[in-house]
PDB file of N, CA and C in Angstrom:
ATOM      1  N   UNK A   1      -8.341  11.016  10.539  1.00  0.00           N
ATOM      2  CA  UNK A   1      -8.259  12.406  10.167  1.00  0.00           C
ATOM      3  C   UNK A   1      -8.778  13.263  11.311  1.00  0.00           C
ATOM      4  N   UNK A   2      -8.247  14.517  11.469  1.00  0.00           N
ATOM      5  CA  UNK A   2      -8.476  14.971  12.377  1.00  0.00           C
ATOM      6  C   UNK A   2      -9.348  16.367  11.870  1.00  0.00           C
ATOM      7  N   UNK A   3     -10.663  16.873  11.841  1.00  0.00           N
ATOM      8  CA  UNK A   3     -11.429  17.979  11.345  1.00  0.00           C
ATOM      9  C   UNK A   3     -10.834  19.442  12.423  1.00  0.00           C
ATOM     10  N   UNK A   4     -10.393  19.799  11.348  1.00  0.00           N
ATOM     11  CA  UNK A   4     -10.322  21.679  11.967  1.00  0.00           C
ATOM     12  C   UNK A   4     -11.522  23.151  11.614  1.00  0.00           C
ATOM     13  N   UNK A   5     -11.829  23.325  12.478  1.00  0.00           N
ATOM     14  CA  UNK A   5     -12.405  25.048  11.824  1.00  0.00           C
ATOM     15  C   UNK A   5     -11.615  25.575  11.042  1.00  0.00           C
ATOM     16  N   UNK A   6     -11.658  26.414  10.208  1.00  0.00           N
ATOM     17  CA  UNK A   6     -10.596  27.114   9.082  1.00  0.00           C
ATOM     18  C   UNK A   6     -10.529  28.117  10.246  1.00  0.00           C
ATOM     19  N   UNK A   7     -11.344  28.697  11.006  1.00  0.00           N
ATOM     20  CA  UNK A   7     -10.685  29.650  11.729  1.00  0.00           C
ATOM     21  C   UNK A   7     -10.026  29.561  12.864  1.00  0.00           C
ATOM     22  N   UNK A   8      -9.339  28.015  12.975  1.00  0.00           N
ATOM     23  CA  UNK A   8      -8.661  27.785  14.223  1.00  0.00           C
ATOM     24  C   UNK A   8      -7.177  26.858  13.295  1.00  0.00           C
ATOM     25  N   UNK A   9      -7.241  27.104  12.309  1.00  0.00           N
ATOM     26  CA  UNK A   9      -6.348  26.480  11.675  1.00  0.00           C
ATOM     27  C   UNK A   9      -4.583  26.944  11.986  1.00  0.00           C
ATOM     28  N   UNK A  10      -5.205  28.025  12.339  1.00  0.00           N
ATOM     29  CA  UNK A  10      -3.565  28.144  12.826  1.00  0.00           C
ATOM     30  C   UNK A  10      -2.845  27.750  13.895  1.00  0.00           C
ATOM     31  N   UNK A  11      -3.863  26.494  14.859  1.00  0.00           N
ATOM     32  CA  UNK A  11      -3.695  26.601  16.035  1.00  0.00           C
ATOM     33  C   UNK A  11      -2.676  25.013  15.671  1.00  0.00           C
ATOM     34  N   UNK A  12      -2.894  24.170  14.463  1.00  0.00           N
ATOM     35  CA  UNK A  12      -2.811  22.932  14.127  1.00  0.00           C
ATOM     36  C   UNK A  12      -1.031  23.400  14.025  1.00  0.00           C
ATOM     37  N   UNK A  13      -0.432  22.017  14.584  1.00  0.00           N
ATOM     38  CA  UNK A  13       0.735  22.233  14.708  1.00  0.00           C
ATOM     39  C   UNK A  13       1.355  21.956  13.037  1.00  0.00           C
ATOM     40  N   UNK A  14       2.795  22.288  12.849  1.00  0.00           N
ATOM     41  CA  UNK A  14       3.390  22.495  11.161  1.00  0.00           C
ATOM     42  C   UNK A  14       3.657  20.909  10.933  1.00  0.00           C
ATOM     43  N   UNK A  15       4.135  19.792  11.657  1.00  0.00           N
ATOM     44  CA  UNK A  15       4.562  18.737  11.474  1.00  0.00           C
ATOM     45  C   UNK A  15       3.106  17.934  10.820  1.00  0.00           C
ATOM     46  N   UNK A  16       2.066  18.162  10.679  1.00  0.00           N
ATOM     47  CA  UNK A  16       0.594  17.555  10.886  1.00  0.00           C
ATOM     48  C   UNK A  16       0.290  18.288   9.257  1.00  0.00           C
ATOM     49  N   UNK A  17       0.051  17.231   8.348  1.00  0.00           N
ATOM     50  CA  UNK A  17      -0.432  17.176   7.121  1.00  0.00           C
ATOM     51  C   UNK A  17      -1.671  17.485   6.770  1.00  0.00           C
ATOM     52  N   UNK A  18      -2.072  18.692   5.576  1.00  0.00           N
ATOM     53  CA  UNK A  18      -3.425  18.499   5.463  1.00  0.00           C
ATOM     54  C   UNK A  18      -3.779  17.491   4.253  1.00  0.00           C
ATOM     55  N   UNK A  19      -4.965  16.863   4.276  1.00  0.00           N
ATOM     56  CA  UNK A  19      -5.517  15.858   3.571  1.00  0.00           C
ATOM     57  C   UNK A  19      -6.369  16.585   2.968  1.00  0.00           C
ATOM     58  N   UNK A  20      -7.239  17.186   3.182  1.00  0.00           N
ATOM     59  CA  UNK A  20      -8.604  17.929   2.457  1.00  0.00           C
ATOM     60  C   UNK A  20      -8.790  19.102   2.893  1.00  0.00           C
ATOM     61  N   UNK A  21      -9.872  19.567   2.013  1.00  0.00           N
ATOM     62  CA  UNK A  21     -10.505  20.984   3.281  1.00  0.00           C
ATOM     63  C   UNK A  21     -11.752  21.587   2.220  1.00  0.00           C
ATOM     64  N   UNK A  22     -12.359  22.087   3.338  1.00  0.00           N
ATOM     65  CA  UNK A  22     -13.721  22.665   2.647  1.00  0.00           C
ATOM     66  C   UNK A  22     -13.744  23.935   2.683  1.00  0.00           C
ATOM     67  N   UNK A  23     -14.379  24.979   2.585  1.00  0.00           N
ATOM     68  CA  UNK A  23     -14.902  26.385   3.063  1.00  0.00           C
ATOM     69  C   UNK A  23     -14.564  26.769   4.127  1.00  0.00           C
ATOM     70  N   UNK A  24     -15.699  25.801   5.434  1.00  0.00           N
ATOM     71  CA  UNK A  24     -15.420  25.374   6.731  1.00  0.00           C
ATOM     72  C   UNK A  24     -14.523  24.651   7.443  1.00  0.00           C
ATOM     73  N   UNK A  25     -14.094  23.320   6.960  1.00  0.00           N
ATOM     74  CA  UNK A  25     -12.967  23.031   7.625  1.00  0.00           C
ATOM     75  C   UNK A  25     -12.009  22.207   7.220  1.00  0.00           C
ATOM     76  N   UNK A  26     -10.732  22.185   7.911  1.00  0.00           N
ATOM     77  CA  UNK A  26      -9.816  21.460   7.028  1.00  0.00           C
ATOM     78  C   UNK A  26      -9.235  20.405   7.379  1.00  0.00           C
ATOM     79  N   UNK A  27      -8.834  18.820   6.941  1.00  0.00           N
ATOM     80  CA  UNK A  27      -8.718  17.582   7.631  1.00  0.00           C
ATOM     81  C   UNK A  27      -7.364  17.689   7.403  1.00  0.00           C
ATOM     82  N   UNK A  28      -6.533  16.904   8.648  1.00  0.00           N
ATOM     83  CA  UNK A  28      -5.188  16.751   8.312  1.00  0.00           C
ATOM     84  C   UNK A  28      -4.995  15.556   9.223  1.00  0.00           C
ATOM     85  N   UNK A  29      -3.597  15.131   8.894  1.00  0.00           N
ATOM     86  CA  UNK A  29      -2.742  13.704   9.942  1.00  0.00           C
ATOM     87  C   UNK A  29      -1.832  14.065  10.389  1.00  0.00           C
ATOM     88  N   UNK A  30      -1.932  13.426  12.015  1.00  0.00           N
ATOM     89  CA  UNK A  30      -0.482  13.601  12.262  1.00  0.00           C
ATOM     90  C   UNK A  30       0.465  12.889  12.326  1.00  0.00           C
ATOM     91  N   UNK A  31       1.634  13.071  12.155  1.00  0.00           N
ATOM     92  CA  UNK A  31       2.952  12.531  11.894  1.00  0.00           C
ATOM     93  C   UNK A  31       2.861  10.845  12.240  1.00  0.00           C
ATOM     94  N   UNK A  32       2.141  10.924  13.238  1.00  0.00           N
ATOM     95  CA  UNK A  32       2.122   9.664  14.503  1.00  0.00           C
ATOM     96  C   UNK A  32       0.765   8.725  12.919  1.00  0.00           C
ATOM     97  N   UNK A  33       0.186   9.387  12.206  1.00  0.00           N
ATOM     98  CA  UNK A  33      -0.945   8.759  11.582  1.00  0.00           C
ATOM     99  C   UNK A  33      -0.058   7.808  10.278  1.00  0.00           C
ATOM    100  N   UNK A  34       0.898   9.055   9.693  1.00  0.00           N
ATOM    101  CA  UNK A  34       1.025   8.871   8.597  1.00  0.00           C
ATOM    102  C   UNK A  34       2.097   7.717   8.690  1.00  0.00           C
ATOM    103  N   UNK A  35       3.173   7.794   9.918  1.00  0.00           N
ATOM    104  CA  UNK A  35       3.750   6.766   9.763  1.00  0.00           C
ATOM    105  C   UNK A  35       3.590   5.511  10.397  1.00  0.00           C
ATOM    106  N   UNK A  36       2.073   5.346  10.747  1.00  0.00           N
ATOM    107  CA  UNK A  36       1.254   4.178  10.702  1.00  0.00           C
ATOM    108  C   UNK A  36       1.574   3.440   9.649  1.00  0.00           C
ATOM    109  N   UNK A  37       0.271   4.301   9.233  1.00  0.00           N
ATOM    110  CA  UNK A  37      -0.381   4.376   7.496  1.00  0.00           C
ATOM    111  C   UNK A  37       0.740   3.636   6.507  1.00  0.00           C
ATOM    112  N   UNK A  38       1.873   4.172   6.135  1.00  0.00           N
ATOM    113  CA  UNK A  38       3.358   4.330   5.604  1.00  0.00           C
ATOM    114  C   UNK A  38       3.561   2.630   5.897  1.00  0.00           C
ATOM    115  N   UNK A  39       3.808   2.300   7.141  1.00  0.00           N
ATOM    116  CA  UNK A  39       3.958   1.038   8.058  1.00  0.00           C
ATOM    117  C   UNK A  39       2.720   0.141   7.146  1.00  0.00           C
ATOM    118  N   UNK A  40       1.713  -0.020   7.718  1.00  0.00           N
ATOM    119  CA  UNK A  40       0.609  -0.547   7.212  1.00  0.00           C
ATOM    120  C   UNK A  40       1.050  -0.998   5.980  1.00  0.00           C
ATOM    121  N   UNK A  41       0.742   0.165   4.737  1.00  0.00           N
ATOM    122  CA  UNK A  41       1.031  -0.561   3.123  1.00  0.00           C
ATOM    123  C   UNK A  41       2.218  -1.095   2.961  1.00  0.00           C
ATOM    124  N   UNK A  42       3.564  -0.791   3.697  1.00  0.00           N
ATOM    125  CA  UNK A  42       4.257  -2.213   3.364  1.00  0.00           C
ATOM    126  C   UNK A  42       4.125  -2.807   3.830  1.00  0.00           C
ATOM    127  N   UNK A  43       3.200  -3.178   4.928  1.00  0.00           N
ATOM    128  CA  UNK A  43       2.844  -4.761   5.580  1.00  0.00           C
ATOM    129  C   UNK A  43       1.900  -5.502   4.283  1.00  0.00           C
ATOM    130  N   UNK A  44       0.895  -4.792   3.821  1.00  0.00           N
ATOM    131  CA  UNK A  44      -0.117  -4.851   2.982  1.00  0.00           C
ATOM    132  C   UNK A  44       0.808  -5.620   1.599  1.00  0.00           C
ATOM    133  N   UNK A  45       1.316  -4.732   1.433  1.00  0.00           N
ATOM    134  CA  UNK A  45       2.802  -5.324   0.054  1.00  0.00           C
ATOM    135  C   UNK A  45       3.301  -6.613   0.179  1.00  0.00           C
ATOM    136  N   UNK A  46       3.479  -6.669   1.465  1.00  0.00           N
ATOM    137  CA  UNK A  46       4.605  -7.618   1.762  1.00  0.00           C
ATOM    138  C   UNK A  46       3.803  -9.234   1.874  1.00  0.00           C
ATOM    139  N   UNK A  47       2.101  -8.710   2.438  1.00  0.00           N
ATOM    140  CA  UNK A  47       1.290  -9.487   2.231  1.00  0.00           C
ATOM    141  C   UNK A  47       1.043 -10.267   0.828  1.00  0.00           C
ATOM    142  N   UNK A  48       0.837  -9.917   0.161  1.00  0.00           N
ATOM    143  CA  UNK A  48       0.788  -9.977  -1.163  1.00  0.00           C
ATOM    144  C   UNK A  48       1.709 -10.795  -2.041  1.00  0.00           C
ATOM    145  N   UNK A  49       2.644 -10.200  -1.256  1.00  0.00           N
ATOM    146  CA  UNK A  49       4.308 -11.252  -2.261  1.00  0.00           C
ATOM    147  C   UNK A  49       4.174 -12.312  -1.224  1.00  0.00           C
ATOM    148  N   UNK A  50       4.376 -12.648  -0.207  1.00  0.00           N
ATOM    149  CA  UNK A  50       3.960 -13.655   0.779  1.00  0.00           C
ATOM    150  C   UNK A  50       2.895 -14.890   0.002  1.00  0.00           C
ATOM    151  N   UNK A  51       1.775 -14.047  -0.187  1.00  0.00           N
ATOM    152  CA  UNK A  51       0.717 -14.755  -0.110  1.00  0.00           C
ATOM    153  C   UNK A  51       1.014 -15.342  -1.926  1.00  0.00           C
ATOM    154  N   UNK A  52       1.839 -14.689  -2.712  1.00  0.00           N
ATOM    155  CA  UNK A  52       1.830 -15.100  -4.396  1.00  0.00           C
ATOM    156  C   UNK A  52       2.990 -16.096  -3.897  1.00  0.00           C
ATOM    157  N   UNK A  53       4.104 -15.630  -3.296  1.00  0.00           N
ATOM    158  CA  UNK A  53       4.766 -17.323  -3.242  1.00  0.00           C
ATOM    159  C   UNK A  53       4.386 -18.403  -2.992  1.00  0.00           C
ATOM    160  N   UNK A  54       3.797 -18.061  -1.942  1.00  0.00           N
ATOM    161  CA  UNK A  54       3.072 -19.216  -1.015  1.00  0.00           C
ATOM    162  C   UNK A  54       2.048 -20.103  -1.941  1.00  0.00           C
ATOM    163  N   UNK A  55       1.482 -19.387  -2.675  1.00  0.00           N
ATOM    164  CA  UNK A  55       0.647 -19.998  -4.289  1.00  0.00           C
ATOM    165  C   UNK A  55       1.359 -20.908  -4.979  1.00  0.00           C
ATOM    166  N   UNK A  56       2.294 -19.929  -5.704  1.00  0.00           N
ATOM    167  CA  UNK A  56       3.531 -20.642  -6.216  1.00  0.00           C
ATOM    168  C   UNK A  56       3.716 -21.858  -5.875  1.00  0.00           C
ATOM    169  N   UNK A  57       4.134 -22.038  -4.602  1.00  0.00           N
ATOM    170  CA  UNK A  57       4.692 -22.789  -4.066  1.00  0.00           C
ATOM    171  C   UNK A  57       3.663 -23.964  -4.394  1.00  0.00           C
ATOM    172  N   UNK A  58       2.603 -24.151  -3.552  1.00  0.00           N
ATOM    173  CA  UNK A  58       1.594 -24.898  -3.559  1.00  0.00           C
ATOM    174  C   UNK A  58       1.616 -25.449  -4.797  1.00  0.00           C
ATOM    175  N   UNK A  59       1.114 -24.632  -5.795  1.00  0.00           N
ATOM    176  CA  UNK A  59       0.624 -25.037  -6.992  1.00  0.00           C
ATOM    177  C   UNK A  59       2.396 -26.435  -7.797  1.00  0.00           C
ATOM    178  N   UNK A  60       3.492 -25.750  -6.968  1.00  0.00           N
ATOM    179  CA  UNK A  60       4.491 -26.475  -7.654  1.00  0.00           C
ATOM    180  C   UNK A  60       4.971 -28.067  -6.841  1.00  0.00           C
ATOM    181  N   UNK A  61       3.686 -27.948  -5.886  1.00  0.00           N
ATOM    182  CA  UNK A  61       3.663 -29.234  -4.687  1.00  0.00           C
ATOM    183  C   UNK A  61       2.783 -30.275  -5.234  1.00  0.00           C
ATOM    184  N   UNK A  62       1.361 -29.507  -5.647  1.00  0.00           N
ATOM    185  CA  UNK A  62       0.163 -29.771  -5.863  1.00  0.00           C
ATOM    186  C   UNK A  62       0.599 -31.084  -7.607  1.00  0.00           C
ATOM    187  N   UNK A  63       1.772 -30.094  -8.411  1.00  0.00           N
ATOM    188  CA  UNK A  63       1.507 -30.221 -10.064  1.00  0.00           C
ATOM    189  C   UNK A  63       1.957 -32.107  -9.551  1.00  0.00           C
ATOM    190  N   UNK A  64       3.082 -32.033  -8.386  1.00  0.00           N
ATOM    191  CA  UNK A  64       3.492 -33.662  -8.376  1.00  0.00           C
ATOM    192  C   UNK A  64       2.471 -34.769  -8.256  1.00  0.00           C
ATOM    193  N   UNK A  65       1.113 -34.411  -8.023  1.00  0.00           N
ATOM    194  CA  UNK A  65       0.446 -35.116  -7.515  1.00  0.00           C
ATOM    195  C   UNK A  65      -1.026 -34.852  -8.294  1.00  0.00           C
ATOM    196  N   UNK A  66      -0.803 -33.945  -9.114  1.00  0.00           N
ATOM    197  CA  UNK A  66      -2.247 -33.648 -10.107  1.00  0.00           C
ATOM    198  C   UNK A  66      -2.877 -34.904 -10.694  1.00  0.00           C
ATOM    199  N   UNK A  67      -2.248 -36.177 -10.810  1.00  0.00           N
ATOM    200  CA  UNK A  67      -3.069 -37.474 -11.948  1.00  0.00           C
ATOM    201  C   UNK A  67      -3.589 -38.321 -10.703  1.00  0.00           C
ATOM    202  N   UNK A  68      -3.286 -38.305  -9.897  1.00  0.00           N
ATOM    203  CA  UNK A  68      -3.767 -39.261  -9.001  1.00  0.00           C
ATOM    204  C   UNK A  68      -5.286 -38.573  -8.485  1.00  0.00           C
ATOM    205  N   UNK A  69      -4.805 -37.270  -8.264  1.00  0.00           N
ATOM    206  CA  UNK A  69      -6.429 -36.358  -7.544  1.00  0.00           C
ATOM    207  C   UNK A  69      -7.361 -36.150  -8.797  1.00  0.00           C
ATOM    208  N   UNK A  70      -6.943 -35.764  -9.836  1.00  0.00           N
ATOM    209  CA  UNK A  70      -7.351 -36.022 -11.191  1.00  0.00           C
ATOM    210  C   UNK A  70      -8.496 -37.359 -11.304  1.00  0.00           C
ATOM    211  N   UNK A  71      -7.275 -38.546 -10.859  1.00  0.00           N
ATOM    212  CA  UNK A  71      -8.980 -39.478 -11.376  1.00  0.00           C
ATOM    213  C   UNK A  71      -9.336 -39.661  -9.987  1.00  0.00           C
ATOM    214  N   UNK A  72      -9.110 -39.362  -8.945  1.00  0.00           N
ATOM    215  CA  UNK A  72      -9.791 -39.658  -7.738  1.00  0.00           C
ATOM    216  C   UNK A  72     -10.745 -38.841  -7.552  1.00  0.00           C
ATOM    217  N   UNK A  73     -11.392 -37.505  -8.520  1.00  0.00           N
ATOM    218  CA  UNK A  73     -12.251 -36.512  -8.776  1.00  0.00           C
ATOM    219  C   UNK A  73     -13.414 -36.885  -9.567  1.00  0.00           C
ATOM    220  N   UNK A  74     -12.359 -37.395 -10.849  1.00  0.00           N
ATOM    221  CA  UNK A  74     -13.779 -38.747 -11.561  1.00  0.00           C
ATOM    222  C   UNK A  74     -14.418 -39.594 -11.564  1.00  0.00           C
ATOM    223  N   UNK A  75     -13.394 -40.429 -10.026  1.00  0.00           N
ATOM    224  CA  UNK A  75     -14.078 -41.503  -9.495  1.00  0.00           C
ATOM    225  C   UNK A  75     -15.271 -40.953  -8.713  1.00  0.00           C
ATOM    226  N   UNK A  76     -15.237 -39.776  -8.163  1.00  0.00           N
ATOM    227  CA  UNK A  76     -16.331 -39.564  -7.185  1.00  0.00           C
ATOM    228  C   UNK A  76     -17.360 -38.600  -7.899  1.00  0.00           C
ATOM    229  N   UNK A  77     -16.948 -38.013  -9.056  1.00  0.00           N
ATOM    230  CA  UNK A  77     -18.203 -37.804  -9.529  1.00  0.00           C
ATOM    231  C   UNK A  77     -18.999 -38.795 -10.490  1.00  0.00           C
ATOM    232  N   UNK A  78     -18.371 -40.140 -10.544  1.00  0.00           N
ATOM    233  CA  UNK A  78     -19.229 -41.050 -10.936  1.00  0.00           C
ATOM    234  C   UNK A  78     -20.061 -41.578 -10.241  1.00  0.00           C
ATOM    235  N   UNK A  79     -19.251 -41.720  -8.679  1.00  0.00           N
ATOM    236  CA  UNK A  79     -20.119 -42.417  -7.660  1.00  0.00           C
ATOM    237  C   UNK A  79     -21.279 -41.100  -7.223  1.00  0.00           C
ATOM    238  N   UNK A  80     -20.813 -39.829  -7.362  1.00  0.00           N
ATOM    239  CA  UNK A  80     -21.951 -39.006  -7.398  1.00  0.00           C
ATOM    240  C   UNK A  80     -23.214 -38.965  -8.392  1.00  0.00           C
ATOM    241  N   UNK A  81     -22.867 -39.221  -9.359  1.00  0.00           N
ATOM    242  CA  UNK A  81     -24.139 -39.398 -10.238  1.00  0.00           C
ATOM    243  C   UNK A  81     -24.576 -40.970 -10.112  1.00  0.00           C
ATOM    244  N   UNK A  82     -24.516 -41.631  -9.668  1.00  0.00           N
ATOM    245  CA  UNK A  82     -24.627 -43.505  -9.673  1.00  0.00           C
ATOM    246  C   UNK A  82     -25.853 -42.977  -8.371  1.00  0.00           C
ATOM    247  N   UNK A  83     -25.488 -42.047  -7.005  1.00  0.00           N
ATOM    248  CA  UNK A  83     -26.140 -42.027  -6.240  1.00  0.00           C
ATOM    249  C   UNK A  83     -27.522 -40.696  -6.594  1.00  0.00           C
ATOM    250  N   UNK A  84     -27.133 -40.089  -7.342  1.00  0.00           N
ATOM    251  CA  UNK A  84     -28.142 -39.055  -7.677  1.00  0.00           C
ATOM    252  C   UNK A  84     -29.547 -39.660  -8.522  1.00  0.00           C
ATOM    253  N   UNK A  85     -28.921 -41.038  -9.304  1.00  0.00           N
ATOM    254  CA  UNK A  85     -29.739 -41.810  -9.947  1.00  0.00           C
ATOM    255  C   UNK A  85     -30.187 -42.555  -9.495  1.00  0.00           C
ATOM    256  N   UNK A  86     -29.925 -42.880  -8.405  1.00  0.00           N
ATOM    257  CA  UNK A  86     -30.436 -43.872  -7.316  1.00  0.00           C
ATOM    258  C   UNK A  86     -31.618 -43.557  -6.541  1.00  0.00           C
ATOM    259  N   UNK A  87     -31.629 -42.160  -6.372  1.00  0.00           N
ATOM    260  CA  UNK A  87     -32.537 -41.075  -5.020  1.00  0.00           C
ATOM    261  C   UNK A  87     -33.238 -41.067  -6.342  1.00  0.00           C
ATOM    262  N   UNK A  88     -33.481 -40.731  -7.740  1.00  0.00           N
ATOM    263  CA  UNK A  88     -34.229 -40.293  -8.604  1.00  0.00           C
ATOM    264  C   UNK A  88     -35.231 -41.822  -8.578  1.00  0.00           C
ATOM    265  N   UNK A  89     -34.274 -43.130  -8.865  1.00  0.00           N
ATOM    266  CA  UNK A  89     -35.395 -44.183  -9.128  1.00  0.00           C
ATOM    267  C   UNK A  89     -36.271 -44.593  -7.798  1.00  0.00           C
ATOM    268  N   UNK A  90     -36.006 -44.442  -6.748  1.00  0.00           N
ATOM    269  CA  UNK A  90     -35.984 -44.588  -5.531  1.00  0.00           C
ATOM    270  C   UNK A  90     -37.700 -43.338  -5.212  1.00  0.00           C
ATOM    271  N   UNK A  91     -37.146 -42.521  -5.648  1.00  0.00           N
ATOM    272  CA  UNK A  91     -38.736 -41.720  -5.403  1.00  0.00           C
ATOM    273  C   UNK A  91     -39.643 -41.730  -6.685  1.00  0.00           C
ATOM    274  N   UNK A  92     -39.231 -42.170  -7.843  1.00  0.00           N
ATOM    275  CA  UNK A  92     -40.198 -42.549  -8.853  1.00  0.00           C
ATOM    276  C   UNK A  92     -40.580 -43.987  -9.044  1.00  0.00           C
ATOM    277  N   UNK A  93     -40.327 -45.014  -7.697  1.00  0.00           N
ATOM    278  CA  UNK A  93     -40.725 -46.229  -7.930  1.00  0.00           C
ATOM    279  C   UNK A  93     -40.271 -47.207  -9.617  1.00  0.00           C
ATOM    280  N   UNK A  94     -39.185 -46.204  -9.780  1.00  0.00           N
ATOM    281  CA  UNK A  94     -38.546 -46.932 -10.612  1.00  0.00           C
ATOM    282  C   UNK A  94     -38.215 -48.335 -10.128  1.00  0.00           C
ATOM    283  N   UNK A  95     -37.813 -49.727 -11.906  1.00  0.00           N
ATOM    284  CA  UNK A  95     -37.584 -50.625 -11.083  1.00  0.00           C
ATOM    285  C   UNK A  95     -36.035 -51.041 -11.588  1.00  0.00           C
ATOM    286  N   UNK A  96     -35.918 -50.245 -12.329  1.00  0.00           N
ATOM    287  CA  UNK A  96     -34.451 -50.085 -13.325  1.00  0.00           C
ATOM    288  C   UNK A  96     -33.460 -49.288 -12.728  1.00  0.00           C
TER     289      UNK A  96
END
């Protein structure tokens, strides 16, 4: 944004948008900003649908193969608790 004096406001060229303004002064963009900006959110958009297919997708890669990672998840949180019980008897001089 670009800040103007209200009393130099007439100096701001007509193509250049105002955004706000106070008492004192008034914010505007220019042409060169807005069709950034404009640019930008459909990149931003386009991000978005990109990034939900790309999910999609995954998740419809992932579903072929869900039972195998499934128990290969249970296998290791068994071997995770087998070892958590291990460090527990291990510092309580357990003999069990």
């Amino acid at each position: 944004m670009i800040e103007v004096k209200n009393s130099h406001k007439s100096s701001v060229p007509s193509d250049w948008v105002m955004v706000s303004s106070t008492k004192a002064v008034s914010r505007f963009h220019s042409p060169f900003i807005l069709e950034n900006y404009r640019h930008l959110n459909q990149l931003r958009e386009q991000l978005v649908l990109d990034c939900n297919a790309e999910w999609l997708n995954f998740l419809d890669h992932f579903s072929e193969h869900y039972h195998p990672v499934s128990k290969a998840i249970g296998h290791l949180a068994a071997v995770d608790c087998l070892f958590s019980l291990a460090q527990v008897a291990k510092q309580g001089d357990y003999c069990r």
